[in-house]
N, C-alpha and C. Protein backbone atom coordinates (compact mmCIF):
# COMPACT_ATOMS: atom_id res chain seq x y z
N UNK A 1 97.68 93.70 106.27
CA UNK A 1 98.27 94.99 106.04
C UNK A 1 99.78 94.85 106.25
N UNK A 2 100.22 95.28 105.30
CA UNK A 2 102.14 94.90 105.46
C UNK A 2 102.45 96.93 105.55
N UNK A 3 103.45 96.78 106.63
CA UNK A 3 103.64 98.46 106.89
C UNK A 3 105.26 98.33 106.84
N UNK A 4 105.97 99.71 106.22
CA UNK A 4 107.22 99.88 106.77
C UNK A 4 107.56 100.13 108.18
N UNK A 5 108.65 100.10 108.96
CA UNK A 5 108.80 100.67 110.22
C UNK A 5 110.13 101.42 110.16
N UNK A 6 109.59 102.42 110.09
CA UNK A 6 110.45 104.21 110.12
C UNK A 6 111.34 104.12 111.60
N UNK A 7 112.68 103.74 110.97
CA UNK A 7 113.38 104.11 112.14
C UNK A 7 114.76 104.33 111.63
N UNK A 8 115.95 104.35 113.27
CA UNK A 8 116.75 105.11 112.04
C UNK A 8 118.16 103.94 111.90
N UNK A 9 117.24 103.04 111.70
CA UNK A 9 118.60 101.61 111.94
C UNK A 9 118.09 100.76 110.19
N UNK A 10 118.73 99.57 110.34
CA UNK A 10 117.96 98.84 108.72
C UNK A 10 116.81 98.83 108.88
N UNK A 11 116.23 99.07 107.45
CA UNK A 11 114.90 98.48 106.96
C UNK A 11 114.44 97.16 107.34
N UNK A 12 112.68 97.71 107.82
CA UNK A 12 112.01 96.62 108.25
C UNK A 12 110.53 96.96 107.87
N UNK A 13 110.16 95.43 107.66
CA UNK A 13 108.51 95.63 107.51
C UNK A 13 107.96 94.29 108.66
N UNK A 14 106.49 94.68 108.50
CA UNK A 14 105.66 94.30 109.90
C UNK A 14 104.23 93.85 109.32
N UNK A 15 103.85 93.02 109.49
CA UNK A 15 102.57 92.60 109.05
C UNK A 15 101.67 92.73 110.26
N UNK A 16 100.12 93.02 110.03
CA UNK A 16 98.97 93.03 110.72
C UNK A 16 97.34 92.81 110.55
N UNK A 17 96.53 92.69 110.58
CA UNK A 17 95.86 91.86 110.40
C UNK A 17 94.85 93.58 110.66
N UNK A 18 94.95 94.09 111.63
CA UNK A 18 94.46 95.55 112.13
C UNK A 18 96.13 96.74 112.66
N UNK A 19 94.90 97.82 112.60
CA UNK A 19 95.66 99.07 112.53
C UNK A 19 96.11 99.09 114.32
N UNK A 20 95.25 98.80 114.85
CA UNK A 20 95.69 98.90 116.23
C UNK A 20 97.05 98.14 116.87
N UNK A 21 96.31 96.54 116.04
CA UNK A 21 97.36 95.90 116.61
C UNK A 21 98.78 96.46 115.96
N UNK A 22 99.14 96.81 114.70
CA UNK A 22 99.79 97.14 114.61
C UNK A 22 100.84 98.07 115.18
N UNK A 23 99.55 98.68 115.72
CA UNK A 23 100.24 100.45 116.30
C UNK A 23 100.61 100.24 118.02
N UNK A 24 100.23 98.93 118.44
CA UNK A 24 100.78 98.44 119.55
C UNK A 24 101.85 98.22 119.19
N UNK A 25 102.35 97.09 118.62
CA UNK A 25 103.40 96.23 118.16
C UNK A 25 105.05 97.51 118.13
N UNK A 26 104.38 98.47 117.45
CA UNK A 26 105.12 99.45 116.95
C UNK A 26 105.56 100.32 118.31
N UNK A 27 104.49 100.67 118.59
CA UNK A 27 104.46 101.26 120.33
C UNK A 27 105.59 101.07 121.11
N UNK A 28 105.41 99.19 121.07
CA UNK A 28 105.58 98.86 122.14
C UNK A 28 107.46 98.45 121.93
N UNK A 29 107.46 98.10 120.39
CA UNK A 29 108.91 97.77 120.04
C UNK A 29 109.74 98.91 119.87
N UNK A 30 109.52 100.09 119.41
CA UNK A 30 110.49 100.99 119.67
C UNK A 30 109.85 102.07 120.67
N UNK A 31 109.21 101.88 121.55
CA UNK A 31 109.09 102.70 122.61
C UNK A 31 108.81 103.93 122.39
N UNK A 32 107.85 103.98 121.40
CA UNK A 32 107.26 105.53 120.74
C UNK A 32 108.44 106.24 119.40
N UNK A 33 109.34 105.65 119.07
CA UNK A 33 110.45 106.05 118.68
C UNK A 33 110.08 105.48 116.93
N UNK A 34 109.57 104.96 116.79
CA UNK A 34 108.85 104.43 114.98
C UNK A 34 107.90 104.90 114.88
N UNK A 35 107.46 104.97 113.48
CA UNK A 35 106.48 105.55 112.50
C UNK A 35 106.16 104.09 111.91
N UNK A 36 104.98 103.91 111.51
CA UNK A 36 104.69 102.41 110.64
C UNK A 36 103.80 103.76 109.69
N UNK A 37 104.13 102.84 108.58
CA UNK A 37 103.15 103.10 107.07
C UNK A 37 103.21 102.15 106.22
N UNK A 38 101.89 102.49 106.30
CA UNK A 38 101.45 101.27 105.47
C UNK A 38 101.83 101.16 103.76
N UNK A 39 102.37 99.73 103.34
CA UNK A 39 102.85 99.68 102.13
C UNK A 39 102.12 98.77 101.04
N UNK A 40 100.88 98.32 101.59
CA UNK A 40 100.13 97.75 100.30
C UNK A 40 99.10 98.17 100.77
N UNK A 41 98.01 97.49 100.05
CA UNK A 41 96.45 97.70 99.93
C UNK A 41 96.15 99.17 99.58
N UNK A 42 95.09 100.04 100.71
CA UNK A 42 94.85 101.46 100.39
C UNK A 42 95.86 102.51 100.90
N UNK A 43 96.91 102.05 101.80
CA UNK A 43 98.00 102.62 101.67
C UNK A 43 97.83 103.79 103.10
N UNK A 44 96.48 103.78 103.44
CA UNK A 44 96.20 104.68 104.58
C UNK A 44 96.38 103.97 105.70
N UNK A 45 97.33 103.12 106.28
CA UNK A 45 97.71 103.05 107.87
C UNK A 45 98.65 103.88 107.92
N UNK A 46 98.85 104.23 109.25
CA UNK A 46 99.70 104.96 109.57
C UNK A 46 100.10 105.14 111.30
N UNK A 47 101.13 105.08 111.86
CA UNK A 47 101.53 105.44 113.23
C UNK A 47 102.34 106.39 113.36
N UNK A 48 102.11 107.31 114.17
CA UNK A 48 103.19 108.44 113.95
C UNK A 48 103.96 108.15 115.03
N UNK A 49 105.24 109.03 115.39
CA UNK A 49 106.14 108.52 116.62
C UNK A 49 105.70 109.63 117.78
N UNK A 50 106.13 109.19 118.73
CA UNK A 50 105.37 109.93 120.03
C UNK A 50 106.56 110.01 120.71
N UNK A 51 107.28 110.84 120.03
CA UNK A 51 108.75 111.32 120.80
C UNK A 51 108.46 111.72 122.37
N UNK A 52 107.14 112.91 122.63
CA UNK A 52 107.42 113.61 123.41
C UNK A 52 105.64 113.36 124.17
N UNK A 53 105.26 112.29 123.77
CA UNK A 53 103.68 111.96 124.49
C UNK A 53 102.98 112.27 123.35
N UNK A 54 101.81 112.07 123.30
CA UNK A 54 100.33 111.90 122.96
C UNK A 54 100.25 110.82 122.42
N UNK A 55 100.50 109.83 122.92
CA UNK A 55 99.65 108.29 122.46
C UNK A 55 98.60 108.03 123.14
N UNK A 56 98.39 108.51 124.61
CA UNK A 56 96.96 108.74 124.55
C UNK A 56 95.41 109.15 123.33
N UNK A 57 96.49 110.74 123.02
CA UNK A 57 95.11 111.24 122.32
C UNK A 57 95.25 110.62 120.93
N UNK A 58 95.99 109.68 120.38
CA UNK A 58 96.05 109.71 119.34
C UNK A 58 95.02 108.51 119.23
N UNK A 59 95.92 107.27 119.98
CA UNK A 59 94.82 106.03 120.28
C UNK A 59 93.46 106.24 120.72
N UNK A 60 93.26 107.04 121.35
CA UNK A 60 91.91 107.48 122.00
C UNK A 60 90.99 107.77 120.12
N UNK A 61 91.67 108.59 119.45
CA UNK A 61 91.43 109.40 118.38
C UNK A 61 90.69 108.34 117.71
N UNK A 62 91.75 107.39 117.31
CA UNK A 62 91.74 105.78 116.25
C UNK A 62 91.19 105.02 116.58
N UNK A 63 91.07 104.94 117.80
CA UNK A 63 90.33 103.34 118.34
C UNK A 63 89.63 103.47 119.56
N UNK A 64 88.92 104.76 120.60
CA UNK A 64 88.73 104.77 120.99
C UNK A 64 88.83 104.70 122.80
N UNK A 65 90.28 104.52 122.59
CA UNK A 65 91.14 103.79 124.15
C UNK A 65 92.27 104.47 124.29
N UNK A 66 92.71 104.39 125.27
CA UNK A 66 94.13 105.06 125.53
C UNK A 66 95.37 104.29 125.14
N UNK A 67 96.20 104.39 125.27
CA UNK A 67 97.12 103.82 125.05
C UNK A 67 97.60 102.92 125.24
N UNK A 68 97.22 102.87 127.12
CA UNK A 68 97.37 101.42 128.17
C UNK A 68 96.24 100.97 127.85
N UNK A 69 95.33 101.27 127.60
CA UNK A 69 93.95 100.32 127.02
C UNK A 69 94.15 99.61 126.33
N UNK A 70 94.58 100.42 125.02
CA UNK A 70 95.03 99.61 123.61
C UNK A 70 95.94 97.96 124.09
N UNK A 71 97.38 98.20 124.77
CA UNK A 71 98.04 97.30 125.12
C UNK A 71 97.63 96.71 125.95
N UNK A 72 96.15 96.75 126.57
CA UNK A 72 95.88 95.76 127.65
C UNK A 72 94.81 94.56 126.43
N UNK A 73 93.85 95.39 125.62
CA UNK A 73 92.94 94.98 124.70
C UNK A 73 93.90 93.96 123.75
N UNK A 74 94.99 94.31 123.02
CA UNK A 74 95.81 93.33 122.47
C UNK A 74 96.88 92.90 122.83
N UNK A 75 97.32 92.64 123.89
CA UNK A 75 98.05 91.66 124.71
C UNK A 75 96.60 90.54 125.71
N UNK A 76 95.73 91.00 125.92
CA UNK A 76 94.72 89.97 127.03
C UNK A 76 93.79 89.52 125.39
N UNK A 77 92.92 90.70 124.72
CA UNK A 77 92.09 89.51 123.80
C UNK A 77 92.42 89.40 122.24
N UNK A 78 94.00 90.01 122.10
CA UNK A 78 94.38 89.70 120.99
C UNK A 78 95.52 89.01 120.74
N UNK A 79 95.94 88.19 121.77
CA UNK A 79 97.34 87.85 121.98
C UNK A 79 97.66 87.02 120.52
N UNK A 80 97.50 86.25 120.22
CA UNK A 80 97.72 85.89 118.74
C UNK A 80 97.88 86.84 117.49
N UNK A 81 97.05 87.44 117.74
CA UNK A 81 96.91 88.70 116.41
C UNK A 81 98.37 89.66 116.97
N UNK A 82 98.55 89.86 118.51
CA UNK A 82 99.69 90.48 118.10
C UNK A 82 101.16 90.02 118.53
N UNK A 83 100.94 88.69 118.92
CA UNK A 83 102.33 87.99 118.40
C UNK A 83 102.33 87.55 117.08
N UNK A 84 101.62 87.32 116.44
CA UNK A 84 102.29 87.04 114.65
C UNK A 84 102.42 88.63 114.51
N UNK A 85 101.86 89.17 114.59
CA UNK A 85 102.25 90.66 114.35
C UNK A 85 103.76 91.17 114.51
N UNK A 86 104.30 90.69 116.02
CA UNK A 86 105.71 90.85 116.78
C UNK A 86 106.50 89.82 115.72
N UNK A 87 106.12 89.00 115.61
CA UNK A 87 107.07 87.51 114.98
C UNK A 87 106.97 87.72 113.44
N UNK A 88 106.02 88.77 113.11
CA UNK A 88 106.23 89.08 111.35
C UNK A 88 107.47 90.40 111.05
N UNK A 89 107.73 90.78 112.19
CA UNK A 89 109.07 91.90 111.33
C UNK A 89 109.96 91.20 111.25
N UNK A 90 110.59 91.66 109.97
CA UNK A 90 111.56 91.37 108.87
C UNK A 90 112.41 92.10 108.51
N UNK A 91 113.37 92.09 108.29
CA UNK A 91 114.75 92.53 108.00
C UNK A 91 114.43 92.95 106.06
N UNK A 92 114.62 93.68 106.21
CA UNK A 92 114.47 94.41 104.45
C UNK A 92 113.20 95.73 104.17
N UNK A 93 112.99 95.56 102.67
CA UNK A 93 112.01 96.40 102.10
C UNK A 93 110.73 94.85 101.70
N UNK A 94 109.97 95.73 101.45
CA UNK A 94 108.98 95.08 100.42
C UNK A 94 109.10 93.67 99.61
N UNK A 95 110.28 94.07 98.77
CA UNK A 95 110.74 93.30 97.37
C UNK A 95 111.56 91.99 98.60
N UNK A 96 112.50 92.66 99.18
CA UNK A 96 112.87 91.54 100.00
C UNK A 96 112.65 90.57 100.75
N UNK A 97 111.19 91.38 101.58
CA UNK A 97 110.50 90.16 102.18
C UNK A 97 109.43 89.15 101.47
N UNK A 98 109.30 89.78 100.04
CA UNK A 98 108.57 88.43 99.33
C UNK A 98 109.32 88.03 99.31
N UNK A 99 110.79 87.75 98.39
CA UNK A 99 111.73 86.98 97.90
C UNK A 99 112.14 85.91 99.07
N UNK A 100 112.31 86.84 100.32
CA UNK A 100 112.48 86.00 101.65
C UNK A 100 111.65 84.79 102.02
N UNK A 101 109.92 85.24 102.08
CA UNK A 101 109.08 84.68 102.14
C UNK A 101 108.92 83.06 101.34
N UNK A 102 109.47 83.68 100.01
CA UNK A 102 108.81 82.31 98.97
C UNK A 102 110.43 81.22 99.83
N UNK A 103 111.51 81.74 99.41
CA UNK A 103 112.67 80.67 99.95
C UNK A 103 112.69 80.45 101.19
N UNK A 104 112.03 80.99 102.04
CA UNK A 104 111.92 80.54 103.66
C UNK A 104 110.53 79.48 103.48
N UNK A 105 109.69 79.45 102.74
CA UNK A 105 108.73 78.38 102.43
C UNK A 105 109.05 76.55 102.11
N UNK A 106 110.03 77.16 101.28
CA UNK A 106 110.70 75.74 100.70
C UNK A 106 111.43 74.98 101.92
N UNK A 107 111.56 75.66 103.24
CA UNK A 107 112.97 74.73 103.76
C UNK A 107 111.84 73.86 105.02
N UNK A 108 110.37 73.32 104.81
CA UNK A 108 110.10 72.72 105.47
C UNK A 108 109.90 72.42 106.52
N UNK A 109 110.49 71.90 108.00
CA UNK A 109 110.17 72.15 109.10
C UNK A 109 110.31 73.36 109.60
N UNK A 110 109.51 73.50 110.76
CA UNK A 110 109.37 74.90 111.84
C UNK A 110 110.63 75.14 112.11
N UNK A 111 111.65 74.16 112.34
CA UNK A 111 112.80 74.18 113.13
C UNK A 111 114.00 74.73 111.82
N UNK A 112 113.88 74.38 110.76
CA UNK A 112 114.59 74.94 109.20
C UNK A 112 114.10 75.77 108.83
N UNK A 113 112.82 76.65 109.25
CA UNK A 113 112.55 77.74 108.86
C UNK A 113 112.91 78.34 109.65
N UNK A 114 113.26 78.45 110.69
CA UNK A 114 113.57 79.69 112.06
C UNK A 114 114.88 79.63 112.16
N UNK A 115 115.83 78.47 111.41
CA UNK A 115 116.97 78.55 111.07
C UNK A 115 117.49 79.71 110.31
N UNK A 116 116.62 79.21 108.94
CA UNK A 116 116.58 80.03 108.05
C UNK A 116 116.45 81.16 108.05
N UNK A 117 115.47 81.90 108.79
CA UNK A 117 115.23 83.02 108.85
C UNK A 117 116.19 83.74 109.75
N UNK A 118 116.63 83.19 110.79
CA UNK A 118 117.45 83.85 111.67
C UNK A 118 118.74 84.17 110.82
N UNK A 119 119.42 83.20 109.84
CA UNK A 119 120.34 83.21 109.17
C UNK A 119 120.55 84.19 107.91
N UNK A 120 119.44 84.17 107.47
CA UNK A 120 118.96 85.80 106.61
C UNK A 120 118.93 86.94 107.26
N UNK A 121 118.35 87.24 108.29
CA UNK A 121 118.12 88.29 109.24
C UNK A 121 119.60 88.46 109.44
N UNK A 122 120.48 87.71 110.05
CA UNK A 122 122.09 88.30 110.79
C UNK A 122 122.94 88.62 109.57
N UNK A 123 122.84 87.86 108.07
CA UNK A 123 123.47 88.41 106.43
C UNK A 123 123.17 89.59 106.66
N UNK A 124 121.81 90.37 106.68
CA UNK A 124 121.13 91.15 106.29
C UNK A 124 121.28 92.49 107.12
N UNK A 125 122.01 92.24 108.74
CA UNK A 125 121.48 93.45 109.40
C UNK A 125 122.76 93.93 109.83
N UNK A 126 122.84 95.17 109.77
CA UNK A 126 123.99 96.01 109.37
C UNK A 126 123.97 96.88 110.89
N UNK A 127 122.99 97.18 111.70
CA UNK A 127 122.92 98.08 112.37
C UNK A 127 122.91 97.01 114.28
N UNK A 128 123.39 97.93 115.13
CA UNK A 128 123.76 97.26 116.59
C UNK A 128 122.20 97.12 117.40
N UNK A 129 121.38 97.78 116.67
CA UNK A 129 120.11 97.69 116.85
C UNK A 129 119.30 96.71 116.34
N UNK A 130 119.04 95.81 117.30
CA UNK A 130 118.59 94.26 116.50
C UNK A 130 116.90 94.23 116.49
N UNK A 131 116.13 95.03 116.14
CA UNK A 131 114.56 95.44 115.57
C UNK A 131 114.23 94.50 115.61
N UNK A 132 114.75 93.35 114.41
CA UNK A 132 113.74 91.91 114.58
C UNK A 132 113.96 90.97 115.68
N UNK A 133 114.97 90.70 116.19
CA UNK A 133 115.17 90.01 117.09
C UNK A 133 114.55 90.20 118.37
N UNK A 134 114.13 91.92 119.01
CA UNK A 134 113.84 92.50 119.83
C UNK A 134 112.39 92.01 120.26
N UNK A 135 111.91 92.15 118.32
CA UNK A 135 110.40 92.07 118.25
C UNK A 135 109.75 90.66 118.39
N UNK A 136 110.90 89.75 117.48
CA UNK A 136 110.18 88.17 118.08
C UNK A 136 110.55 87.72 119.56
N UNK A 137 111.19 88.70 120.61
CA UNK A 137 111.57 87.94 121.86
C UNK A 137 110.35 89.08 122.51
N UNK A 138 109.93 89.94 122.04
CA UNK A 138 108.63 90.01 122.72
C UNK A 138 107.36 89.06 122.03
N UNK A 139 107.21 88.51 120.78
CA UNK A 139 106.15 88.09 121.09
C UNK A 139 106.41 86.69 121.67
N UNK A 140 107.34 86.42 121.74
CA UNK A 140 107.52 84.91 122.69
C UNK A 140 107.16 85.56 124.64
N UNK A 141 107.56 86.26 124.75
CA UNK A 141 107.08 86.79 125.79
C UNK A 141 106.01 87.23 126.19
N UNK A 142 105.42 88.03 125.30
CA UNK A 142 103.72 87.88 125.29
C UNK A 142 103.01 86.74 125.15
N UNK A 143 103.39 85.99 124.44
CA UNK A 143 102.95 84.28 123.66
C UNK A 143 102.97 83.53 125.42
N UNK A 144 104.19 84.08 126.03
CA UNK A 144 104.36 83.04 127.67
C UNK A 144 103.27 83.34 128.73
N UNK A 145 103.24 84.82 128.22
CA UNK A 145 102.65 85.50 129.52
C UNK A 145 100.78 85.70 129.90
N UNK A 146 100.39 85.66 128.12
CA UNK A 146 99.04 85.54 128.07
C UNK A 146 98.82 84.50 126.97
N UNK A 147 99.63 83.89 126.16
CA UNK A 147 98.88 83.28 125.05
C UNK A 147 99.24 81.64 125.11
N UNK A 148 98.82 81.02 123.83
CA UNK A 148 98.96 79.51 124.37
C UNK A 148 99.94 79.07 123.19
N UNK A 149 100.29 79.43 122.40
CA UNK A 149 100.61 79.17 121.00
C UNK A 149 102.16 79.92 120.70
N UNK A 150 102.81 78.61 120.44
CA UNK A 150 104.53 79.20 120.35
C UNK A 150 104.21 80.06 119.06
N UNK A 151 105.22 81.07 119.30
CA UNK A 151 105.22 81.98 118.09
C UNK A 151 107.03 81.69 117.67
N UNK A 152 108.18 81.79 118.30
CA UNK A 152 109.20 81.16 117.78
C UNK A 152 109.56 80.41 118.30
């Protein structure tokens, strides 16, 4: 599932595998302050922002758990699912992160792609609010704290 993330700095999208993990990821990176919607497949994900509370009832609503549930369930038995999740936002729209995608493919090692990408990302970002950067230094932080597997 590839989603936009509604905020009020540059365009970004976020990949996920599930709606939850997503709606952690989102949660947890702008601190209730983003909206994710979903931009391919059936088009029905969705996170709303929780300016003023209810991520309880909402998560409770969607998935059955609270909020701190949710982030205990995918940080302890989804830690992978939601560090590629954290380590998939991207700097752009849609159109941009394929185009990104296919030429960040070609440059070969792990170490020339995270070049690469970091070097697209800083062209690209216009705003003092660094979204992607924020988001891959949490999932390296989640990746330290419960998981086994470098994410950057």
């Amino acid at each position: 599932m590839l989603f936009e993330i509604i905020n009020p700095s540059d365009p970004y999208t976020i990949e996920a595998n599930a709606l939850e993990i997503a709606a952690v990821a989102c949660c947890i990176l702008g601190e209730g302050k983003y909206t994710l919607r979903e931009i391919t497949g059936d088009k029905s994900g969705y996170v709303p922002t929780f300016l003023v509370g209810g991520q309880d009832e909402w998560f409770m609503k969607q998935f059955g758990r609270t909020f701190e549930q949710s982030i205990t369930y995918a940080s302890e038995e989804c830690t992978d699912e939601l560090c590629a999740c954290l380590a998939s936002v991207m700097i752009g729209g849609v159109e941009n992160r394929r185009a990104a995608e296919e030429l960040l493919k070609r440059t070969g090692t792990p170490q020339t792609y995270l070049s690469a990408l970091y070097k697209m990302h800083d062209a690209k970002r216009t705003s003092v609010n660094d979204i992607g950067r924020t988001a891959w230094g949490m999932a390296d932080f989640i990746k330290d704290k419960f998981g086994k597997h470098e994410v950057h």
